[in-house]
Structures are given as structure tokens and as C-alpha cells.
Protein backbone atom coordinates (compact mmCIF):
# COMPACT_ATOMS: atom_id res chain seq x y z
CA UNK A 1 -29.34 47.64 37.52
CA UNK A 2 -29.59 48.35 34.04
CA UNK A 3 -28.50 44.55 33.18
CA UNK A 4 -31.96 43.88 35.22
CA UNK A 5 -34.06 46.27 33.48
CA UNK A 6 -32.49 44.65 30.17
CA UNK A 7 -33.66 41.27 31.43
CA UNK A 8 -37.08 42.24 32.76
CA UNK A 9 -37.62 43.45 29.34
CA UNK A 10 -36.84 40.34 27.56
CA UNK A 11 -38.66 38.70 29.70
CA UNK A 12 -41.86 41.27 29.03
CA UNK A 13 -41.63 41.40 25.59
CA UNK A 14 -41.37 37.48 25.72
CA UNK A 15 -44.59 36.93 27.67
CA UNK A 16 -46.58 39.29 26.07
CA UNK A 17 -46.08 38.19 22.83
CA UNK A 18 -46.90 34.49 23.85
CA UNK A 19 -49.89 36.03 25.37
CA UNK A 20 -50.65 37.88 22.54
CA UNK A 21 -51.08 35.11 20.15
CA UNK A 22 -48.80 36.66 17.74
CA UNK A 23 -45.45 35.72 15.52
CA UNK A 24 -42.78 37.96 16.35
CA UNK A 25 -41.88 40.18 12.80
CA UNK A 26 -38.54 38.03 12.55
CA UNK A 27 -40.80 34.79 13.12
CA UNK A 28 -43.91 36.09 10.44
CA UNK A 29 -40.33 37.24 7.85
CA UNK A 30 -39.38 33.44 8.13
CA UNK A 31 -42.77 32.28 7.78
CA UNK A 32 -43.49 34.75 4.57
CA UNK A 33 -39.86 33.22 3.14
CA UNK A 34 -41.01 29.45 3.52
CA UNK A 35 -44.09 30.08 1.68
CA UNK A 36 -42.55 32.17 -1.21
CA UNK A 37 -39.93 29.75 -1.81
CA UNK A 38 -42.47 27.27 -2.84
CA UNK A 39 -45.47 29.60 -4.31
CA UNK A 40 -43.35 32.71 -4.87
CA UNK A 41 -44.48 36.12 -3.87
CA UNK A 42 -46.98 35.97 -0.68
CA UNK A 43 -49.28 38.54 -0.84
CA UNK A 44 -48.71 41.58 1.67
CA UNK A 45 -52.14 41.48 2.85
CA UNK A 46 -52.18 37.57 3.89
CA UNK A 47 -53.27 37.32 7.40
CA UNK A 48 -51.19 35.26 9.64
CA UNK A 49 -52.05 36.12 13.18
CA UNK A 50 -55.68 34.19 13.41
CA UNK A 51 -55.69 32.53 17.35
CA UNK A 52 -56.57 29.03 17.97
CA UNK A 53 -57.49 28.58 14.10
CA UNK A 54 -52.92 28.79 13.61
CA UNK A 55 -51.77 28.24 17.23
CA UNK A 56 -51.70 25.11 18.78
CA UNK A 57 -50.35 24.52 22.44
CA UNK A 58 -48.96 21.27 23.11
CA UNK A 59 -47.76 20.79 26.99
CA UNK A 60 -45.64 23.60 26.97
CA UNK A 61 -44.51 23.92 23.55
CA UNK A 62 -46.48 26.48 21.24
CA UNK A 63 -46.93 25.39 17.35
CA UNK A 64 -47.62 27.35 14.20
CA UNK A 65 -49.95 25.98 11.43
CA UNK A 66 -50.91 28.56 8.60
CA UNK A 67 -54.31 27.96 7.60
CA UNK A 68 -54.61 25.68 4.05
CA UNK A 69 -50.71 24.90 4.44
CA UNK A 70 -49.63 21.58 5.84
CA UNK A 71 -46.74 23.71 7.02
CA UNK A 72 -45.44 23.14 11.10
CA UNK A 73 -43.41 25.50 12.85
CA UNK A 74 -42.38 25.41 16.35
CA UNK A 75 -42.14 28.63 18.40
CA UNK A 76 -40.06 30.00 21.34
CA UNK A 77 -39.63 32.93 22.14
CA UNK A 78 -38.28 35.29 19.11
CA UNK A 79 -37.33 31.62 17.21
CA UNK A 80 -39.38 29.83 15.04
CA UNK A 81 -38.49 26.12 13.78
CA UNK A 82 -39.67 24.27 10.89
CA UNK A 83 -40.62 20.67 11.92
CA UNK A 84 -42.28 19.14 8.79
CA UNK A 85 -40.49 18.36 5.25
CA UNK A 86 -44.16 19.10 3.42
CA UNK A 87 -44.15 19.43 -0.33
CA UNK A 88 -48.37 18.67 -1.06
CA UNK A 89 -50.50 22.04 0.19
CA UNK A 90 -53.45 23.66 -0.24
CA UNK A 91 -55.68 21.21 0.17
CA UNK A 92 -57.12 21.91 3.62
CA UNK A 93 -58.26 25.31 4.02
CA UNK A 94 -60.75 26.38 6.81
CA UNK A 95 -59.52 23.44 8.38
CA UNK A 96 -59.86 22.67 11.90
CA UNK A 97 -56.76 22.73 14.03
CA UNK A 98 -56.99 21.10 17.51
CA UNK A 99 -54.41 19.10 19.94
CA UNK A 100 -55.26 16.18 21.52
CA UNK A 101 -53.18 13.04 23.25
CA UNK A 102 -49.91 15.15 22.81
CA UNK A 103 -50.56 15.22 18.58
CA UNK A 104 -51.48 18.04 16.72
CA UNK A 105 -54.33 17.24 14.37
CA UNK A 106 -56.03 18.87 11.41
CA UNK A 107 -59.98 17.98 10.44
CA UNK A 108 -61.73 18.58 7.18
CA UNK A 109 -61.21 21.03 4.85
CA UNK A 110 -61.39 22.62 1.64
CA UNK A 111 -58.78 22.75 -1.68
CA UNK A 112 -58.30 21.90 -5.50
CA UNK A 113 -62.41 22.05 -5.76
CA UNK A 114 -62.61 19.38 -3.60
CA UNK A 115 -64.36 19.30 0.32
CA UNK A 116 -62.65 16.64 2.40
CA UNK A 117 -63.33 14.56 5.78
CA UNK A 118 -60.05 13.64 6.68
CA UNK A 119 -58.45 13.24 9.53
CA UNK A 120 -54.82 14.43 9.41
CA UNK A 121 -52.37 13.82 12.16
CA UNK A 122 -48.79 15.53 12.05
CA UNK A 123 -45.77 12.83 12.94
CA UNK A 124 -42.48 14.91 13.58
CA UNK A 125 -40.46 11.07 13.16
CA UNK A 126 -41.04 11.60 9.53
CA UNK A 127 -42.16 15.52 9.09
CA UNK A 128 -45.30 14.85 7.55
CA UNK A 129 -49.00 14.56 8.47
CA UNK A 130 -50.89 11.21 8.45
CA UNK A 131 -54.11 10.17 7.81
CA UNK A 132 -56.54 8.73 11.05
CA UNK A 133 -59.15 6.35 9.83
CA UNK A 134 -62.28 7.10 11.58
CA UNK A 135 -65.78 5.01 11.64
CA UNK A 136 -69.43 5.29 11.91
CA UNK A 137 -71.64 7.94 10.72
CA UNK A 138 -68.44 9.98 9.22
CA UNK A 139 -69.60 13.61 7.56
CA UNK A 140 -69.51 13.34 3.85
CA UNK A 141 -67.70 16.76 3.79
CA UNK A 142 -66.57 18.96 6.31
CA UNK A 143 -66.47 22.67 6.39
CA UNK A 144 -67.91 24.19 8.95
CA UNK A 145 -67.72 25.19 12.63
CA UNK A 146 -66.14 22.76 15.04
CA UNK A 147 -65.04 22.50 18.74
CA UNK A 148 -63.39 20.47 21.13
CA UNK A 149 -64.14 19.42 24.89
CA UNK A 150 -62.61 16.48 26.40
CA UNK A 151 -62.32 13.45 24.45
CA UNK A 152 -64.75 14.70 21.70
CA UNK A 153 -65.06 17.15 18.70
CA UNK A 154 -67.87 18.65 17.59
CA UNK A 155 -68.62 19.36 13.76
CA UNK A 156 -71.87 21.51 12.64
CA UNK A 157 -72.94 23.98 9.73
CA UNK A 158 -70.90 21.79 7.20
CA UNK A 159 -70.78 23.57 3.34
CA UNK A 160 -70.08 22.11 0.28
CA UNK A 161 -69.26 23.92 -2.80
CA UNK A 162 -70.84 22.86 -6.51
CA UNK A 163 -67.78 25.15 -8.03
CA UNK A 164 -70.41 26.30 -10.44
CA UNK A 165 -71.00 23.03 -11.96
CA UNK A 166 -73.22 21.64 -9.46
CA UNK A 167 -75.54 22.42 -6.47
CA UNK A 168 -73.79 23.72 -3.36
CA UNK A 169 -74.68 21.42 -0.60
CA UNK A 170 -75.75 22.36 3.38
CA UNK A 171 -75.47 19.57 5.79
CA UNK A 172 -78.08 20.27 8.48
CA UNK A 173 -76.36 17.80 11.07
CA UNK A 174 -74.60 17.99 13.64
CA UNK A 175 -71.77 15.26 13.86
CA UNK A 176 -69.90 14.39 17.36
CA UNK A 177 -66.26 12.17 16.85
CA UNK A 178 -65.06 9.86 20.19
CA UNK A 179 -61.13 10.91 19.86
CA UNK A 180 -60.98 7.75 22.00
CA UNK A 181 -62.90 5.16 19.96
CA UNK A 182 -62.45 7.13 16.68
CA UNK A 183 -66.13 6.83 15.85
CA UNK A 184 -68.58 9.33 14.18
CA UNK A 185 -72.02 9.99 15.75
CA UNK A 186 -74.81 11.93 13.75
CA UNK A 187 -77.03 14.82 15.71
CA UNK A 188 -80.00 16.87 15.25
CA UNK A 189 -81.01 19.87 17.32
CA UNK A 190 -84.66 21.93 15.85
CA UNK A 191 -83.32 25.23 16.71
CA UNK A 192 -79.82 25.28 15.69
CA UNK A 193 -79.25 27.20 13.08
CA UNK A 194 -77.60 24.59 11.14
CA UNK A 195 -78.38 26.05 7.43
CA UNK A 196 -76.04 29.01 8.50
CA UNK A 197 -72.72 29.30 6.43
CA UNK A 198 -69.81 31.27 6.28
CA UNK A 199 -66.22 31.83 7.59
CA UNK A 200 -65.22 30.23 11.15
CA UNK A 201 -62.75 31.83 13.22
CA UNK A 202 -61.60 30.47 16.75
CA UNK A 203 -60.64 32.43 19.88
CA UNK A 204 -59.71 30.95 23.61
CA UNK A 205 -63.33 30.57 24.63
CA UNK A 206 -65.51 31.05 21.14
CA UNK A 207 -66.19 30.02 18.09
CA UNK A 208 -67.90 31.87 15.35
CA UNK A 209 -69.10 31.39 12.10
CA UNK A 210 -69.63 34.98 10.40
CA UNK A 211 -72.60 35.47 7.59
CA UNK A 212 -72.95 37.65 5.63
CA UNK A 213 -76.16 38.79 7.64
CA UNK A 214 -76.29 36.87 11.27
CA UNK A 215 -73.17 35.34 13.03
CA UNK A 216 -73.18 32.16 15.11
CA UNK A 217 -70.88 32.35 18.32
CA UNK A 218 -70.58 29.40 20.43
CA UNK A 219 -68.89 29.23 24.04
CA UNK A 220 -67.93 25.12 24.54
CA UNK A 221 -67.12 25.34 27.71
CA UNK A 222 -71.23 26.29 28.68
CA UNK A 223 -72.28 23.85 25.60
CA UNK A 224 -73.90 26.97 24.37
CA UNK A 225 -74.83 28.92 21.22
CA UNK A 226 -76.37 32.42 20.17
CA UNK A 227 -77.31 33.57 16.96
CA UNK A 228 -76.77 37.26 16.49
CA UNK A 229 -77.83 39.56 13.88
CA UNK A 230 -74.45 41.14 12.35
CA UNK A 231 -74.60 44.65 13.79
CA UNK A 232 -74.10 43.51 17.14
CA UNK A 233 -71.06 43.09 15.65
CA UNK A 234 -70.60 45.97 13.55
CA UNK A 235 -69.66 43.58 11.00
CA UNK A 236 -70.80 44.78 7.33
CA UNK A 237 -70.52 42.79 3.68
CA UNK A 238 -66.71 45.03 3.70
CA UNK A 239 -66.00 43.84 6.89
CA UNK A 240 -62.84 41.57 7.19
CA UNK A 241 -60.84 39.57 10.14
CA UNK A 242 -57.14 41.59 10.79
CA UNK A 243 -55.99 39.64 13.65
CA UNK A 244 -57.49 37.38 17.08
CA UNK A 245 -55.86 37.12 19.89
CA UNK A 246 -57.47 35.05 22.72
CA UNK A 247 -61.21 36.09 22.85
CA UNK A 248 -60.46 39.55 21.41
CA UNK A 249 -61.15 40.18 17.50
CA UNK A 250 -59.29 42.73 15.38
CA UNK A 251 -61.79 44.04 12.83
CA UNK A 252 -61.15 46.53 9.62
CA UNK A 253 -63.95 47.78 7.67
CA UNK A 254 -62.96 49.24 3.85
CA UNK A 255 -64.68 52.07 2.57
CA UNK A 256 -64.62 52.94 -0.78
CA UNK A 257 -60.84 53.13 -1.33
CA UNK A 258 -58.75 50.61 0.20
CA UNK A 259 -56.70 53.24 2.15
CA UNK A 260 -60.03 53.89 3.64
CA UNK A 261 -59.67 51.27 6.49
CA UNK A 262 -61.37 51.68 9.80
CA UNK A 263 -60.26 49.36 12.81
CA UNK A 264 -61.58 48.32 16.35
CA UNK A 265 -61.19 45.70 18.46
CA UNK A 266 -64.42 43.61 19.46
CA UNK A 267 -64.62 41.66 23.25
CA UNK A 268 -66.02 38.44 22.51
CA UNK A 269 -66.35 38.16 26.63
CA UNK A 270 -68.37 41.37 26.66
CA UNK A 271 -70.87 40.59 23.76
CA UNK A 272 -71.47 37.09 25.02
CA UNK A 273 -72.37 38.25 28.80
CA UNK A 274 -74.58 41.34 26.58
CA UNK A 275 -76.41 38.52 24.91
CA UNK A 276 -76.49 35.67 27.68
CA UNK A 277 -80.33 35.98 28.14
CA UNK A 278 -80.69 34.32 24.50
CA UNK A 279 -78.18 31.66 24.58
CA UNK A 280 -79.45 28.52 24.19
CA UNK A 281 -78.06 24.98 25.23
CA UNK A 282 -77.33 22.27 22.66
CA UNK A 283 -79.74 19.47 22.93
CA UNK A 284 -78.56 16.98 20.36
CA UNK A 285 -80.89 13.75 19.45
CA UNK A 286 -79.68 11.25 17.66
CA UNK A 287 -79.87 10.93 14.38
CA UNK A 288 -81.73 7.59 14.16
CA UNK A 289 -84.24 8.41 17.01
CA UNK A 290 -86.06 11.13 15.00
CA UNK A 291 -88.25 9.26 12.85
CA UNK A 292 -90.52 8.88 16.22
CA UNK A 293 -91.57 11.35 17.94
CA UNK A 294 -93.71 11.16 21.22
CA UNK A 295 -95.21 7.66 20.02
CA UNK A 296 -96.07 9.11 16.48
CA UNK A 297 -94.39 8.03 13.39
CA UNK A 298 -92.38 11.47 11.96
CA UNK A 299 -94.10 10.12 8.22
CA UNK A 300 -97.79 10.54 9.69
CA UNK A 301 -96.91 14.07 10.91
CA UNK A 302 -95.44 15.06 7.63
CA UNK A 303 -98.47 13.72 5.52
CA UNK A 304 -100.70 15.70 8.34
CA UNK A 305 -98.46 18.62 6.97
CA UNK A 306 -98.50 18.55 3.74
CA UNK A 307 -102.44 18.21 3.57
CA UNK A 308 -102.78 21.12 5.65
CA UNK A 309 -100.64 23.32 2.89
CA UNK A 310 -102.27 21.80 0.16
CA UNK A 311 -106.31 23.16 2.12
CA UNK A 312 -104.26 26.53 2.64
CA UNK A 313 -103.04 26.48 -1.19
CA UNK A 314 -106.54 25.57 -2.21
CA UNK A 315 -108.75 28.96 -0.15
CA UNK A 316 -105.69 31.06 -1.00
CA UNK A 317 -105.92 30.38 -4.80
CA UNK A 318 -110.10 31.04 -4.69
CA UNK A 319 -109.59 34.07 -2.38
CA UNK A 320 -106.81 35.78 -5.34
CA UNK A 321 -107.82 39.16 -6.11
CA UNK A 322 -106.93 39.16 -9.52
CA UNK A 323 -105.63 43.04 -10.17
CA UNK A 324 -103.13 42.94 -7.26
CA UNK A 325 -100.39 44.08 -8.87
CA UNK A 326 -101.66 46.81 -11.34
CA UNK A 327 -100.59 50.05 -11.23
CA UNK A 328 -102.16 53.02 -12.59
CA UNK A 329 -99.80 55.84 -14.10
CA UNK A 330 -102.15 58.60 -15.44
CA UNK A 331 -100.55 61.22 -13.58
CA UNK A 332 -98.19 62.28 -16.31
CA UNK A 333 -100.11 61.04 -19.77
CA UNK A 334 -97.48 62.29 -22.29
CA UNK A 335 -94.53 60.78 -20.66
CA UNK A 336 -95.15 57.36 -21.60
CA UNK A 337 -95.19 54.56 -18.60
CA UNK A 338 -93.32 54.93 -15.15
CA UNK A 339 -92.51 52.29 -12.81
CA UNK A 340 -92.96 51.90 -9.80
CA UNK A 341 -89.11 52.23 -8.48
CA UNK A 342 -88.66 49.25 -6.65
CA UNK A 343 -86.45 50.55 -3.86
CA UNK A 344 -90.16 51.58 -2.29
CA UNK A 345 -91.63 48.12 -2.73
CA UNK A 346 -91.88 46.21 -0.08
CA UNK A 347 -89.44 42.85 0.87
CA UNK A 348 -92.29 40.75 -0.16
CA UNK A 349 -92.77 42.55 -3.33
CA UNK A 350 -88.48 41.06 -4.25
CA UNK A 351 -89.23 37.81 -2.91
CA UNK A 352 -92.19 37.55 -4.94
CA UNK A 353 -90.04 38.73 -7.73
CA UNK A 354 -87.44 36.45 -6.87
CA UNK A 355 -89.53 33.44 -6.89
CA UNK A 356 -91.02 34.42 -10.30
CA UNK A 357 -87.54 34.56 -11.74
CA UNK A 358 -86.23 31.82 -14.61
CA UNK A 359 -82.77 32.00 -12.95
CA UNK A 360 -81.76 30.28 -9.75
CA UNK A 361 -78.11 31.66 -10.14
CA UNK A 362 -77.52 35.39 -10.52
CA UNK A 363 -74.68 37.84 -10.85
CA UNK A 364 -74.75 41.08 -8.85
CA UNK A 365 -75.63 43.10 -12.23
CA UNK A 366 -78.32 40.13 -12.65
CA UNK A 367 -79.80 40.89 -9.27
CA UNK A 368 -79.36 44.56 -9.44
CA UNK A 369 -81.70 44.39 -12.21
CA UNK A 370 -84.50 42.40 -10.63
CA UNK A 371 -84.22 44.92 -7.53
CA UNK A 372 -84.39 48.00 -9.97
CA UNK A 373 -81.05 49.53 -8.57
CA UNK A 374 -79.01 48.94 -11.86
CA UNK A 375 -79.06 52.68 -12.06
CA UNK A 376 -77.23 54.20 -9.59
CA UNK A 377 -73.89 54.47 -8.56
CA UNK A 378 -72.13 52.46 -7.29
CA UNK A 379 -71.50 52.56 -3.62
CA UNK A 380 -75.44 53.80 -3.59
CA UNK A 381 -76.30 50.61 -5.37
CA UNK A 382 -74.08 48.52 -2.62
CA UNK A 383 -75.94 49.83 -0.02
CA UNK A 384 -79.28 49.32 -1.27
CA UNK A 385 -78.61 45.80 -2.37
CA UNK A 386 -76.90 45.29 1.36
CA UNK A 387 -80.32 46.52 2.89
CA UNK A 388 -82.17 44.41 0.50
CA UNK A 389 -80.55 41.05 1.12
CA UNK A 390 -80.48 41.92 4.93
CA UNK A 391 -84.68 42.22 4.88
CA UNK A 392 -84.71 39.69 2.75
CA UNK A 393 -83.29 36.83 4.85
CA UNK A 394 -84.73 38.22 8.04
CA UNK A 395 -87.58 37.09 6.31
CA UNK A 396 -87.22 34.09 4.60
CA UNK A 397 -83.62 33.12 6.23
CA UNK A 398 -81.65 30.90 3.46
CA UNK A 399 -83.56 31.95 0.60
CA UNK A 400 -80.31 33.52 -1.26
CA UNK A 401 -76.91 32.27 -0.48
CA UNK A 402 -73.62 34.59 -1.41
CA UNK A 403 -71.13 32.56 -3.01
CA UNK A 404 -67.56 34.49 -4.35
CA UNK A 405 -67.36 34.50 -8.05
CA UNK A 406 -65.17 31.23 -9.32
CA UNK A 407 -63.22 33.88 -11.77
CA UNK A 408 -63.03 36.91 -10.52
CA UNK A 409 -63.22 36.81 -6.63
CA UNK A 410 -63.77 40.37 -6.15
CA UNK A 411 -67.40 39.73 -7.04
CA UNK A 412 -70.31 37.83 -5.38
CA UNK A 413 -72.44 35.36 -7.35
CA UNK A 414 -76.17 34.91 -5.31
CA UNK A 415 -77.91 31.51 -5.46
CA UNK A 416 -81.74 31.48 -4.96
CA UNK A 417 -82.92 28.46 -2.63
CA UNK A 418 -86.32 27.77 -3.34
């Protein structure tokens, strides 16, 4: 009897740790040893538990790929196996991971200041991945959000970073690869929010890619998106990924102190059926079919445009009161001149001040100054900036883009898009 229960226990722990989508503590210890051989001391913190963006199921087999790491290891049970013989890493983070024709295959990615389009393809004859050539209209860069069904992938809200010492580039297509015939296709959809960036993660049945203000969650198997503001989420600017496993994800927020950590689990299942009213299908055109448009030539329509703004531009200017922005202070004469304080001003009023700016590229203490919070402390000043940015690109979405600071990457660097 009690050799049974000992079994049925195995067996338990075995299964629910598969189901769980989670290495074993002996499994993440050999994991945490292969990388600090190489790189030396892995940080406590790393994350290694992140669903379908690490595991990979291959018939019945179940593989490990650490995101950015060209590293394979092959799981069973308590065991782990290293397949590959890698020495070159690092040069694929945010990479998607995806199986297909009994191969495990890695797409895009980011490293050494560089964004890639490869096509990476592990081979366990000689432990290393290869390259795939692919054809047609092939992204330039790709680092995005991306998702499989059948024999094709998906690629969307790709990001390109200038690394300071040039624009950061948005790709507003969407780009569809035949696994079979190896060739790119290039898509446009009106309202996809395609000029969204940030982080991807990937669950069973989702995909998201988390901003710092909206998130984009699609579900392939409907060929479906929404776009949700973040506090559907309860996701904040301190909120960070713990763990995902299957369409559940493990959320901490920090507080002020970094033993302050709150955690909940979010239901990806629950929000989506919450939300399913606002989903909308994807309705891609192709890329070289746009330039006409119900019989009229997309050029026409543009000039049509642009002569309308140019009439608006024209009554606006002659219509200009011209004391709009004075303010009278003679309520305290012998205290010299008060401001305004600019934490009452309307979001117009900072993207009016924004768009008057020199600068394009501003550090937080930069921007804190424009917004007039420079003054207050600073967890006040976080929040105020938070609710700022938040109004701000609910009402001119894409106007200011978050990018981490190059040096030190506690701090945020904001790009104006004018």
C-alpha cells in the first residue's frame, strides 16, 4: 500500500509539473550552472519559467530554450539534458520560439545592438542551430508579437532600436511566412494597432504584447485581437512578469522598496471572455493592393487630405485669439510672479508644451521639468508623471515612446514622435 501511495505520488508530482510549465528546482540548478559557467554569476532574479516563449513540445518530448540563449535542453520528468554544444549567445532575445515539421525553430530577435530576421533552426546531428533562408517580402527586423497556426506564422508590431544613435524604427505591417514554401507575405489591417510596442509574452492560447499604457492580447485560434487599456490588467509602469504557465500569468508589482512585492495571478481565459464584445477579427490586405481603393487612386485621396488640413490650418490661424495663454497674478503683488502649477493644466496644455519643446529626446528629470513636477518627491513625482503619460497617449496614442536608458537601465529615456 504504501509502495502505491509512493508511486501515485511520483506520478502526481510528475504530471503536474509538466502541466505546470515549470523546471523542477534540480532542473532550473542545472540550468543556472550552464549559464554561469560561461557568463559567471546568473542573477537571482532571472526569470526562467516564461510558457510557450521557453517550452517547446515536440511529439511527446518537452524542450527548454532560455530566452536570448541559443541554449537546448531536453526535459523528462525531474531530468534535464543538454542537446546543443552552443558557444555564440545573446544575440536573439525576445525571440520567437515555435515547433514545426518535428524542428524546433527560433525567429527574429534582438542582441549586440543589432535587430535580426533570421530564421534559426536547431539540428541535434551537430548541436547547433542553423540558419533557414526565407524569400519574398522578408521583415527588415523583427521584434515584435508573433503566432503560429498551421503551416504559417504571423509577425506584427515589429520595433527597432536606434541605440541612441539613431531613430527607433516602428514597422506598421503585418508580415505572414508559408513554413511550407518559405516565403514572406506583407499585410495591412486600418485598425490594428500596429504602432503598439513593448514586451511579448506567450501562453497556451494568447499572446500579448504589454505597453506601458494599453496591452495587445491576441487569441490565434479565433484570428482575433483586443486592445485593452492596462488596468484591466492591473498592470502598472512597476509591474513585472514572475512566471506563465498555460494561459495563467504570474504578476508582481514593487512598491517602493523591493521587499515590497505584491503578487496575483491573472486568467487570460477570464479577461478575454470579459472583453469578447470588442474583439475584433484580423482582416489583412495585401500589401500591394492598397494603393487603390474602391476604384480611387490612394495618391488622389491623400492630396484631397492634405488640402483639407491646409483650409483647416488657414481659418484656425485667422480665428487665434492672441492672449490665450496669459495669466494674470495680481492676487499677491509683493510676492513676485507665480505659476500656474502645471499638475492643474490640462493634457492639452503638456502636449502643447511638448510640441513647443527644442528636444525630441528627454530624460525623466528633462520631462519632469516640462510637466512642472521636478519638485516633489519622489514616488509623488512617479505617480504624477504615470498619470500624465497615461492622458497623454489616450489622447494622442504614440506621441511619446518609453525607451530604457542605454547606461543605466534603471531609468527611462522618453522620445517625442511628432
Amino acid at each position: 500500500m504504501k509502495k502505491t501511495i509512493l508511486v501515485f505520488l511520483f506520478v502526481a508530482y510528475c504530471f503536474t509539473t509538466l502541466l505546470s510549465q515549470h523546471l523542477t528546482p534540480i532542473q532550473e540548478k542545472v540550468v543556472r550552472n550552464t549559464m554561469a559557467a560561461q557568463f559567471g554569476a546568473i542573477d537571482k532574479t532571472r526569470i526562467f519559467n516564461l510558457g510557450k516563449d521557453v517550452f517547446c513540445i515536440l511529439g511527446s518530448d518537452t524542450f527548454y530554450n532560455p530566452d536570448g540563449f541559443n541554449y537546448v535542453f531536453k526535459l523528462q520528468h525531474d531530468s534535464i539534458k543538454r542537446l546543443d554544444c552552443s558557444v555564440y549567445h545573446s544575440s536573439n532575445h525576445r525571440r520567437f520560439l515555435f515547433a514545426y515539421d518535428g524542428e524546433l525553430c527560433a525567429l527574429g530577435g534582438y542582441g549586440f545592438f543589432t535587430t535580426n530576421n533570421n530564421l534559426q533552426v536547431f539540428n541535434p546531428n551537430v548541436k547547433e542551430w542553423l540558419f533557414k533562408s526565407t524569400s519574398g517580402d522578408v521583415p527588415s527586423y523583427i521584434n515584435g508579437l508573433s503566432f503560429k497556426i498551421g503551416d504559417e506564422i504571423y509577425n506584427m508590431n515589429n520595433f527597432k532600436s536606434g541605440n541612441s544613435t539613431s531613430p527607433d524604427l516602428i514597422d506598421s505591417s503585418i508580415y505572414k511566412l508559408d513554413l511550407k514554401k518559405m516565403v514572406w507575405q506583407r499585410f495591412y489591417q486600418s485598425d490594428y494597432p500596429s504602432k503598439k510596442i513593448g514586451m511579448a509574452f506567450y501562453t497556451d492560447n494568447y499572446n500579448l504584447i504589454i505597453g506601458d499604457f494599453q496591452t495587445i492580447i491576441v487569441k490565434p485560434s479565433e484570428f482575433k485581437f483586443l486592445l485593452l487599456h492596462n488596468d484591466v490588467f492591473g498592470f502598472t509602469l512597476s509591474t513585472a512578469i514572475d512566471s506563465i504557465s498555460h494561459d495563467a500569468l504570474f504578476v508582481f508589482s514593487s512598491g517602493s522598496s523591493n521587499n515590497n512585492k505584491l503578487q496575483y495571478k491573472l486568467d487570460l481565459n477570464k479577461i478575454w471572455n470579459k472583453h469578447i464584445d470588442n474583439a475584433k477579427l484580423f482582416n489583412l490586405k495585401p500589401f500591394e493592393k492598397i494603393k487603390v481603393e474602391d476604384g480611387l487612386n490612394i495618391w488622389f485621396i491623400i492630396s484631397i487630405l492634405l488640402m483639407g488640413v491646409i483650409l483647416i490650418g488657414y481659418f484656425l490661424m485667422k480665428r487665434r485669439p492672441t492672449n490665450t495663454l496669459e495669466i494674470v497674478n495680481d492676487a499677491i503683488p509683493n510676492e513676485g510672479v507665480i505659476e500656474t502649477p502645471k499638475e492643474q493644466i490640462a493634457p492639452e496644455y503638456l502636449y502643447s508644451t511638448l510640441m513647443q519643446s527644442e528636444k525630441t529626446f528627454l530624460t525623466s528629470d528633462e520631462l519632469d521639468d516640462l510637466f512642472g513636477i521636478s519638485h516633489l518627491e519622489p514616488d509623488s513625482k512617479k505617480s504624477k508623471r504615470h498619470r500624465y503619460l497615461s492622458e497623454l497617449e489616450t489622447n494622442h496614442p504614440g506621441f511619446i515612446i518609453r525607451t530604457k536608458d542605454q547606461i543605466d537601465k534603471r531609468r527611462f529615456n522618453y522620445k517625442i514622435v511628432r
